[in-house]
Protein backbone atom coordinates (compact mmCIF):
# COMPACT_ATOMS: atom_id res chain seq x y z
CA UNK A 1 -11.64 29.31 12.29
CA UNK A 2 -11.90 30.74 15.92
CA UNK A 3 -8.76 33.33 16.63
CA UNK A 4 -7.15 35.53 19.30
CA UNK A 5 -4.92 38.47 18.20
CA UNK A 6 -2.74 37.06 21.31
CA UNK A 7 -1.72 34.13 19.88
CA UNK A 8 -0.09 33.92 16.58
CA UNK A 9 -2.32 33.60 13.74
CA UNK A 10 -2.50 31.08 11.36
CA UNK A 11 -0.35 32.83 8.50
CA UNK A 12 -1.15 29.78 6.27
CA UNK A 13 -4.96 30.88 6.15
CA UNK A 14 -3.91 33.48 3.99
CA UNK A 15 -2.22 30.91 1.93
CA UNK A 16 -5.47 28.95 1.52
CA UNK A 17 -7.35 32.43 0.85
CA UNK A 18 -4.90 33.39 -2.22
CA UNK A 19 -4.82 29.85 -3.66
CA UNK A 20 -8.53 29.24 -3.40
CA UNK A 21 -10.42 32.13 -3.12
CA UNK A 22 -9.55 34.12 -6.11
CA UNK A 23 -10.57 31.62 -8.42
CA UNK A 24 -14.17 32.46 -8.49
CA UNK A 25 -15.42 29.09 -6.88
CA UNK A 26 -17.34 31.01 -4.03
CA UNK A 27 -13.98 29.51 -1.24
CA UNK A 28 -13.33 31.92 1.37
CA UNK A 29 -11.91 31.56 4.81
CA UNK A 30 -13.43 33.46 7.47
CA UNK A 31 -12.24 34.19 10.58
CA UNK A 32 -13.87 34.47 14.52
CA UNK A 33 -12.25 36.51 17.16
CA UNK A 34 -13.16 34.76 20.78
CA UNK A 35 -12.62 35.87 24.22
CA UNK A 36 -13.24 32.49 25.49
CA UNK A 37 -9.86 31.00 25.81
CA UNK A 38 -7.69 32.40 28.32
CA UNK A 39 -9.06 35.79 27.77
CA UNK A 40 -6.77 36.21 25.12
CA UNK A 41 -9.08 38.14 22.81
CA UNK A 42 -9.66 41.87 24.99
CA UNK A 43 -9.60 43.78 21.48
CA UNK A 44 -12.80 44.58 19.03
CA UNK A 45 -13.36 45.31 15.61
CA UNK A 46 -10.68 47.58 13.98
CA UNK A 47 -8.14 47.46 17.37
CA UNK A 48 -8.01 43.65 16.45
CA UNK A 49 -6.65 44.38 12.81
CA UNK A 50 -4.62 47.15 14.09
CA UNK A 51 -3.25 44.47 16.70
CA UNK A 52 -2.34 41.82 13.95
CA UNK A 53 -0.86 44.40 11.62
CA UNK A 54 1.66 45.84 14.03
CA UNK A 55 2.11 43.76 17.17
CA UNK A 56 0.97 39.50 16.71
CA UNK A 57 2.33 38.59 13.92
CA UNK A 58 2.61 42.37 13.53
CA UNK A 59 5.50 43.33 10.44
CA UNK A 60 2.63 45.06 8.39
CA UNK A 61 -0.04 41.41 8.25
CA UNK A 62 -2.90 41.84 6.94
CA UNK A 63 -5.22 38.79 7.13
CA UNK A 64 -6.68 37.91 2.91
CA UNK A 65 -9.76 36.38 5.12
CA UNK A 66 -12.85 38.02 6.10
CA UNK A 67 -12.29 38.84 10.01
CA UNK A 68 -15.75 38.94 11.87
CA UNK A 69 -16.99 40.59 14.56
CA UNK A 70 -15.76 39.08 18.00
CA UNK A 71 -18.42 36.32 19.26
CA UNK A 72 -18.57 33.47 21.50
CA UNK A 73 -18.23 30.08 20.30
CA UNK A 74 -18.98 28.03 23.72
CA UNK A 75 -21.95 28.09 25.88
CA UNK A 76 -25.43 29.25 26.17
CA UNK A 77 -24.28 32.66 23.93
CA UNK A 78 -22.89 30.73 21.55
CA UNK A 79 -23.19 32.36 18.06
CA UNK A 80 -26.02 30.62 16.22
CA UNK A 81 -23.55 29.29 13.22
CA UNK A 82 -21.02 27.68 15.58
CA UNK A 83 -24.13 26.16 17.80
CA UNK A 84 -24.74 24.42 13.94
CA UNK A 85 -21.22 23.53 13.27
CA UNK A 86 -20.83 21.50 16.69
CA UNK A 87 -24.06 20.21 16.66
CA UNK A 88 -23.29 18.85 12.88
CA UNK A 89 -19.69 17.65 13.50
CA UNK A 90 -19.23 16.87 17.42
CA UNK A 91 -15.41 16.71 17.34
CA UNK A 92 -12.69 17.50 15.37
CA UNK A 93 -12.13 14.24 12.47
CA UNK A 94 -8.17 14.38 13.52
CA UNK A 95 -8.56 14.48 17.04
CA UNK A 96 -11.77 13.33 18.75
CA UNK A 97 -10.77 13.07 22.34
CA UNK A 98 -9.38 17.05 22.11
CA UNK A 99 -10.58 18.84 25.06
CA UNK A 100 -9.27 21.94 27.17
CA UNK A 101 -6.33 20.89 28.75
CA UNK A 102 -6.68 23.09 32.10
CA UNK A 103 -10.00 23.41 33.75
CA UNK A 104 -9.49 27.06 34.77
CA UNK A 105 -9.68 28.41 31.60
CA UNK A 106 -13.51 27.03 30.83
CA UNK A 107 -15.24 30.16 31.35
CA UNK A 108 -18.90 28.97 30.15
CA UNK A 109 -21.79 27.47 31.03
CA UNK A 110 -23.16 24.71 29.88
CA UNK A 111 -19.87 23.00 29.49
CA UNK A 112 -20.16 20.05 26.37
CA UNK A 113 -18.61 17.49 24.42
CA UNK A 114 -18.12 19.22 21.79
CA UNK A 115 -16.97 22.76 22.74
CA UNK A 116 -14.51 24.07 20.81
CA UNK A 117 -11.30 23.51 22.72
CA UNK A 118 -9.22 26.51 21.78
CA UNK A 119 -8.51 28.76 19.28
CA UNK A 120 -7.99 27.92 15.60
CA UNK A 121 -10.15 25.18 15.45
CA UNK A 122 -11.67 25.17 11.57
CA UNK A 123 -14.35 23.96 9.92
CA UNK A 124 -15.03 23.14 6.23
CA UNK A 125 -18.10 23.57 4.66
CA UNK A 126 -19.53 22.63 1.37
CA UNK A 127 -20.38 25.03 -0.92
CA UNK A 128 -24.43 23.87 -0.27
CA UNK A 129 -23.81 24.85 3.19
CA UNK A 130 -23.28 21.69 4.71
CA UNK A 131 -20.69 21.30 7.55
CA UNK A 132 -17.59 18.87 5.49
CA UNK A 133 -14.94 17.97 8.11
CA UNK A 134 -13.58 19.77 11.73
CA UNK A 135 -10.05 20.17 12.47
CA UNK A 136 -8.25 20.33 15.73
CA UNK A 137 -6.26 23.62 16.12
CA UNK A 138 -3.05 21.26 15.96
CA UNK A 139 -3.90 19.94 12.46
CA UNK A 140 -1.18 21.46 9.56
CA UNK A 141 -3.60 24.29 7.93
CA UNK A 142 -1.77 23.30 4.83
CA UNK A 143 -3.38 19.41 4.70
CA UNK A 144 -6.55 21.12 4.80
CA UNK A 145 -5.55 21.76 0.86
CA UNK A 146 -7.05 18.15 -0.09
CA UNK A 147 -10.13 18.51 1.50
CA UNK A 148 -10.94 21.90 -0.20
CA UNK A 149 -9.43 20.05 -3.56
CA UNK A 150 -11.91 17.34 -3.21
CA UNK A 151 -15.47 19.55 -2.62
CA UNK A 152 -14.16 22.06 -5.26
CA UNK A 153 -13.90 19.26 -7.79
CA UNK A 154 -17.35 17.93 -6.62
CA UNK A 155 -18.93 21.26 -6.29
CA UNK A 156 -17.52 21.62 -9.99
CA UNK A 157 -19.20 18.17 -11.13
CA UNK A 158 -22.57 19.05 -9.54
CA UNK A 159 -22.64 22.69 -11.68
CA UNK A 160 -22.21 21.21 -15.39
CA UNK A 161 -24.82 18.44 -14.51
């Protein structure tokens, strides 16, 4: 999922993380700070943990989810693995025709189809490595539950074959 310490996180991530993770089935959520969208994301490294514990949501969070280093997502410096992710699932499955609603804030070049439109996008992935499903950032994190169901119960199937 693409983030910004600016907007509120996605509280229910951590949700997925303790229901999932901890179970020893390889799950995890991870988590990309980007600048991208309405320069929202000025922080790096440690001042963006500091900013989610005390300020947005602040109240001592913590995210359960692996928080990466800040990247971009959209463009020609796209990080490699979200180059993959668009280039393997175009748009998001609940919402193909998202886009940035206001023109001003696309701040890259080359502008495509399927940019990432704002923060908190996700993406699932198999646990082979192969890109499962995108979601919109206005799809319930919650419903993501029966997707991750479903490739934990095949991923299960394929390891006592």
């Amino acid at each position: 999922m693409t983030l910004s310490s600016l907007e509120k996180i996605d509280i229910r991530m951590n949700q997925l993380q303790a229901k999932y993770a901890h179970q020893g089935n390889g799950f995890a959520v991870l988590a990309f700070p980007c600048n991208q969208f309405g320069h929202q994301e000025n922080l790096n490294g440690e001042e963006i943990l500091h900013s989610l514990k005390h300020v947005r949501p602040g109240g001592g969070y913590q995210p359960d989810c692996v928080v990466m280093d800040k990247c971009d997502v959209n463009g020609s410096n796209a990080h490699p693995l979200f180059q993959f992710l668009k280039e393997s699932l175009p748009t998001p499955s609940d919402d193909a025709d998202s886009l940035m609603s206001d023109p001003k804030f696309i701040i890259w070049k080359p502008v495509k189809r399927s940019d990432i439109s704002w923060n908190f996008e996700k993406f699932l992935i198999t646990a082979d490595g192969k890109p499962y499903k995108r979601y919109s950032r206005n799809f319930r994190t919650e419903a993501i539950a029966n997707d991750i169901e479903h490739l934990l119960s095949v991923a299960s199937k394929k390891g006592r074959k």
